[in-house]
Protein backbone atom coordinates (compact mmCIF):
# COMPACT_ATOMS: atom_id res chain seq x y z
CA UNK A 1 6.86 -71.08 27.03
CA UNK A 2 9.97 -71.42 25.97
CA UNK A 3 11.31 -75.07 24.65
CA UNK A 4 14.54 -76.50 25.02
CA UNK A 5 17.15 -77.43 22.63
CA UNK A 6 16.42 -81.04 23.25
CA UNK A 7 12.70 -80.58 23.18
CA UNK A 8 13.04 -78.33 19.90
CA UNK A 9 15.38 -80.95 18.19
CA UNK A 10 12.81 -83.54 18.59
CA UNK A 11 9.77 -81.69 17.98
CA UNK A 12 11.35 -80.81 14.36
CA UNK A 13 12.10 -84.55 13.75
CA UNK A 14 8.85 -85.78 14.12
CA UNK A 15 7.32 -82.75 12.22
CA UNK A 16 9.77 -83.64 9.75
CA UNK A 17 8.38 -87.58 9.59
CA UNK A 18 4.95 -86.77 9.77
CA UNK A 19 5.23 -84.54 6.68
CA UNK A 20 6.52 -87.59 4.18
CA UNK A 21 5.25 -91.10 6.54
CA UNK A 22 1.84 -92.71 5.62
CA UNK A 23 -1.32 -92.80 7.58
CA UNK A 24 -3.01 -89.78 7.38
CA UNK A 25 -5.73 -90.99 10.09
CA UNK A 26 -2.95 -92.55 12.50
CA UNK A 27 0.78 -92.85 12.06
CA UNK A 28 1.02 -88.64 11.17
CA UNK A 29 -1.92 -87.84 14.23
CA UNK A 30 0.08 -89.78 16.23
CA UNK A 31 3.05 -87.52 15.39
CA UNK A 32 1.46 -84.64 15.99
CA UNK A 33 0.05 -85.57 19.01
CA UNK A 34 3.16 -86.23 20.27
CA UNK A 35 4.63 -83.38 19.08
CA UNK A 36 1.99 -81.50 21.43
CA UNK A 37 -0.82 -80.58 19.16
CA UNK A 38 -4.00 -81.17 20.73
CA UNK A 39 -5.83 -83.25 18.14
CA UNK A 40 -9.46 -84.93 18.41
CA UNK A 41 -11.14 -87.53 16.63
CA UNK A 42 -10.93 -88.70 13.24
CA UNK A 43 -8.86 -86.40 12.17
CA UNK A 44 -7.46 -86.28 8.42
CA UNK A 45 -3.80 -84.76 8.16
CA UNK A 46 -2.60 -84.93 4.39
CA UNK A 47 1.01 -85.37 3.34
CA UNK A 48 3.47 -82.20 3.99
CA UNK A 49 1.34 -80.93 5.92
CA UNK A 50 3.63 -77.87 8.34
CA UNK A 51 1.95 -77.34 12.07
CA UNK A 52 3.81 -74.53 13.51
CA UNK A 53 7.46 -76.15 14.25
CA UNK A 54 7.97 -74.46 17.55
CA UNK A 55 4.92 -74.08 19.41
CA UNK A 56 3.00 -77.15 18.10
CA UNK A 57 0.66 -76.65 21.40
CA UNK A 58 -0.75 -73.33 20.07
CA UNK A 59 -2.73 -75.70 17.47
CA UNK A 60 -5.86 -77.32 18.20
CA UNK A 61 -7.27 -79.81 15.28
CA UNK A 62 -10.94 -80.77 16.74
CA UNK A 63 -12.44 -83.78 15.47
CA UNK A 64 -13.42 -84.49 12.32
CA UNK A 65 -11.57 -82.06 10.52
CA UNK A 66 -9.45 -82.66 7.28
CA UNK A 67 -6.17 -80.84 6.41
CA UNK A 68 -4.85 -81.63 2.42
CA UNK A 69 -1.35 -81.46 1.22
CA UNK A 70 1.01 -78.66 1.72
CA UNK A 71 -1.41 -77.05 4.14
CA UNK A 72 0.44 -74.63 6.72
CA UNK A 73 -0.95 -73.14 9.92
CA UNK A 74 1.35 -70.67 11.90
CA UNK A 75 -0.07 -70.70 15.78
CA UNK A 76 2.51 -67.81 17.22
CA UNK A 77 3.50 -64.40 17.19
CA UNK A 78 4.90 -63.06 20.38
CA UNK A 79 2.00 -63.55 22.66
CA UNK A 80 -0.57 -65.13 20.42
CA UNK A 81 -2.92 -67.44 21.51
CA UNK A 82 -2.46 -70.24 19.01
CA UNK A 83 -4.95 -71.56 16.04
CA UNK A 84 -8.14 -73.57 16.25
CA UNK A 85 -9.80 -75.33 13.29
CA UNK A 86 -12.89 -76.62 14.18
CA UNK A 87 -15.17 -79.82 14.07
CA UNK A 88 -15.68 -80.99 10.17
CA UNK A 89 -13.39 -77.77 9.12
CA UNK A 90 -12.54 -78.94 5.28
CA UNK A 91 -9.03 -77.31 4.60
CA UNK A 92 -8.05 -77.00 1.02
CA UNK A 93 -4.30 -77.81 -0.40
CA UNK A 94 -1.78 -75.14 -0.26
CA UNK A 95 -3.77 -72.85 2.40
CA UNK A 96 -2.14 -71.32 5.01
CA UNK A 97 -3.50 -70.24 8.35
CA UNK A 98 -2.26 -67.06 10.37
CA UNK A 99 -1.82 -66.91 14.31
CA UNK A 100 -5.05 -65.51 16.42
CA UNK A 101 -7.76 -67.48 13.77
CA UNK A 102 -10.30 -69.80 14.87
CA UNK A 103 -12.19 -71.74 12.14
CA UNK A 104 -15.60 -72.34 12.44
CA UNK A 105 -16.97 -75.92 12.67
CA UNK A 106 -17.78 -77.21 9.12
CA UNK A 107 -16.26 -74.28 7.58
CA UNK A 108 -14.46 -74.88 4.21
CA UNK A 109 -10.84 -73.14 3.43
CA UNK A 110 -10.68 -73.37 -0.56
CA UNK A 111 -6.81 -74.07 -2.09
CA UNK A 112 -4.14 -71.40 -1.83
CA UNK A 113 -6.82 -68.98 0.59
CA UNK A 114 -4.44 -67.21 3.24
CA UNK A 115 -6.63 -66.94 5.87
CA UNK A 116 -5.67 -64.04 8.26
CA UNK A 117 -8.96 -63.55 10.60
CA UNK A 118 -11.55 -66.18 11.81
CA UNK A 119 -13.70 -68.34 9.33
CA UNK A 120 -17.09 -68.20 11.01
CA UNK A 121 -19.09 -71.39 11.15
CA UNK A 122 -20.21 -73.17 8.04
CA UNK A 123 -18.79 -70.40 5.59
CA UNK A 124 -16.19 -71.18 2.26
CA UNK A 125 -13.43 -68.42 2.20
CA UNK A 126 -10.86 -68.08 -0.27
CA UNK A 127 -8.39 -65.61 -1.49
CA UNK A 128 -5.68 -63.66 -0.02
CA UNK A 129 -6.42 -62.65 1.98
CA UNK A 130 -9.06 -65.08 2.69
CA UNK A 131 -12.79 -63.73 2.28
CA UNK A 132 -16.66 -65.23 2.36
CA UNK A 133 -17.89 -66.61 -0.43
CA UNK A 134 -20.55 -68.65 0.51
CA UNK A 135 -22.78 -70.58 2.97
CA UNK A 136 -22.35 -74.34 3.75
CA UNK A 137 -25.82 -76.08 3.72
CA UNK A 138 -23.70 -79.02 4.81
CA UNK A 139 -20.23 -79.82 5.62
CA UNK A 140 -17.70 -81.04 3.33
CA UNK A 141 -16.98 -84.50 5.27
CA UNK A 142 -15.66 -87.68 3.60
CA UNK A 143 -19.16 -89.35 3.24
CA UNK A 144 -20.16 -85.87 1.46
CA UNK A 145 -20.15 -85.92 -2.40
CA UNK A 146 -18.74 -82.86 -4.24
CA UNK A 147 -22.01 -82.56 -6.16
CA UNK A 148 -24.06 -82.90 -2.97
CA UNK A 149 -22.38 -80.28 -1.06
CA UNK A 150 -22.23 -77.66 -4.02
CA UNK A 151 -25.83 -78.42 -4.35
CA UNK A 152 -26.19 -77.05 -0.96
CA UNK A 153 -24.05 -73.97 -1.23
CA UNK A 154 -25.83 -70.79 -0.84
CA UNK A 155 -23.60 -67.70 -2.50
CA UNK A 156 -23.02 -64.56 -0.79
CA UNK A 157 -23.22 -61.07 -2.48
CA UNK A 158 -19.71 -59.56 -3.55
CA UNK A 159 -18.27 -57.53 -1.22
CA UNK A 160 -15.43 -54.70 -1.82
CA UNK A 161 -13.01 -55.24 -4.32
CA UNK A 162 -14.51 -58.53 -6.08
CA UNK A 163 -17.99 -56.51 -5.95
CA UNK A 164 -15.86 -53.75 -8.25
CA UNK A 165 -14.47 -56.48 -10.62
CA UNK A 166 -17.32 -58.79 -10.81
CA UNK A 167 -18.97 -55.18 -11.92
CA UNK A 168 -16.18 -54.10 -14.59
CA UNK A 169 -16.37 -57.62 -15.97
CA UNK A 170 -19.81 -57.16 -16.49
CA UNK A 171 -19.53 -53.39 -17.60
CA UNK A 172 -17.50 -54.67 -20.65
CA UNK A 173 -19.45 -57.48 -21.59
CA UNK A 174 -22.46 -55.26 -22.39
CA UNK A 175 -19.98 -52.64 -24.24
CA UNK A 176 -18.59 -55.28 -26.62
């Protein structure tokens, strides 16, 4: 679909005010919502925050989720199908989410992670481009303690690349 130069003009001014305006539960949602991103409940949308400026109806924020500062998501690429972050998705500062990626419900995205493919379900990814880490026991929601949900973390084995460094690290620990 194809907006207009009206409908563009005004999308981009209230992308523009929900990036610097206060009220990251209502006054920015609100925004958004407006803008035509489908948004659900109690939803947490930190400041700067970018949701694709000119299909904002590619994004779907379900409810509970939490996007921090600076966070970008980019719903299209000539025929994508937009960007869903799902319920009690934690999404780190600085992250930045690629067209055709559905994040699983109580997922976490950790700062800076570029995340190119789909987060399954209750999984922390991180990197560029983003990768498992770990397991959620629980999600990260705002009645959720940092200590409490690292105490539920389970770690996943090292995969490609990190396996080889993680090993080399080692390697020259036990040469020295």
């Amino acid at each position: 679909m194809k907006e207009s130069l009206l409908r563009g003009s005004f999308n981009r001014l209230l992308q523009l005010l929900a990036r610097v305006l206060p009220g990251a539960q209502s006054l920015r949602v609100t925004l958004h919502r407006a803008r035509g991103v489908e948004i659900g409940k109690s939803v947490w949308i930190g400041y700067d925050v970018l949701l694709d400026t000119s299909q904002p109806w590619l994004v779907r924020l379900e409810d509970g989720c939490a996007l921090s500062a600076r966070v970008t998501i980019i719903a299209h690429f000539r025929g994508s199908t937009g960007v869903t972050v799902g319920r009690n998705v934690f999404i780190g500062p600085g992250a930045i989410i690629l067209p055709e990626v559905t994040i699983g419900d109580g997922a976490v995205v950790t700062a800076g992670s570029v995340v190119t493919r789909s987060v399954p379900p209750m999984t922390v990814v991180q990197g560029n481009p983003a990768s498992p880490v770990a397991r959620c026991g629980i999600p990260l929601g705002p009645s959720v303690t940092l200590k409490e949900f690292s105490r539920h973390l389970q770690p996943l084995p090292l995969r490609g690349v990190a396996a080889r460094v993680g090993m080399r690290q080692a390697c020259s620990k036990t040469e020295s």
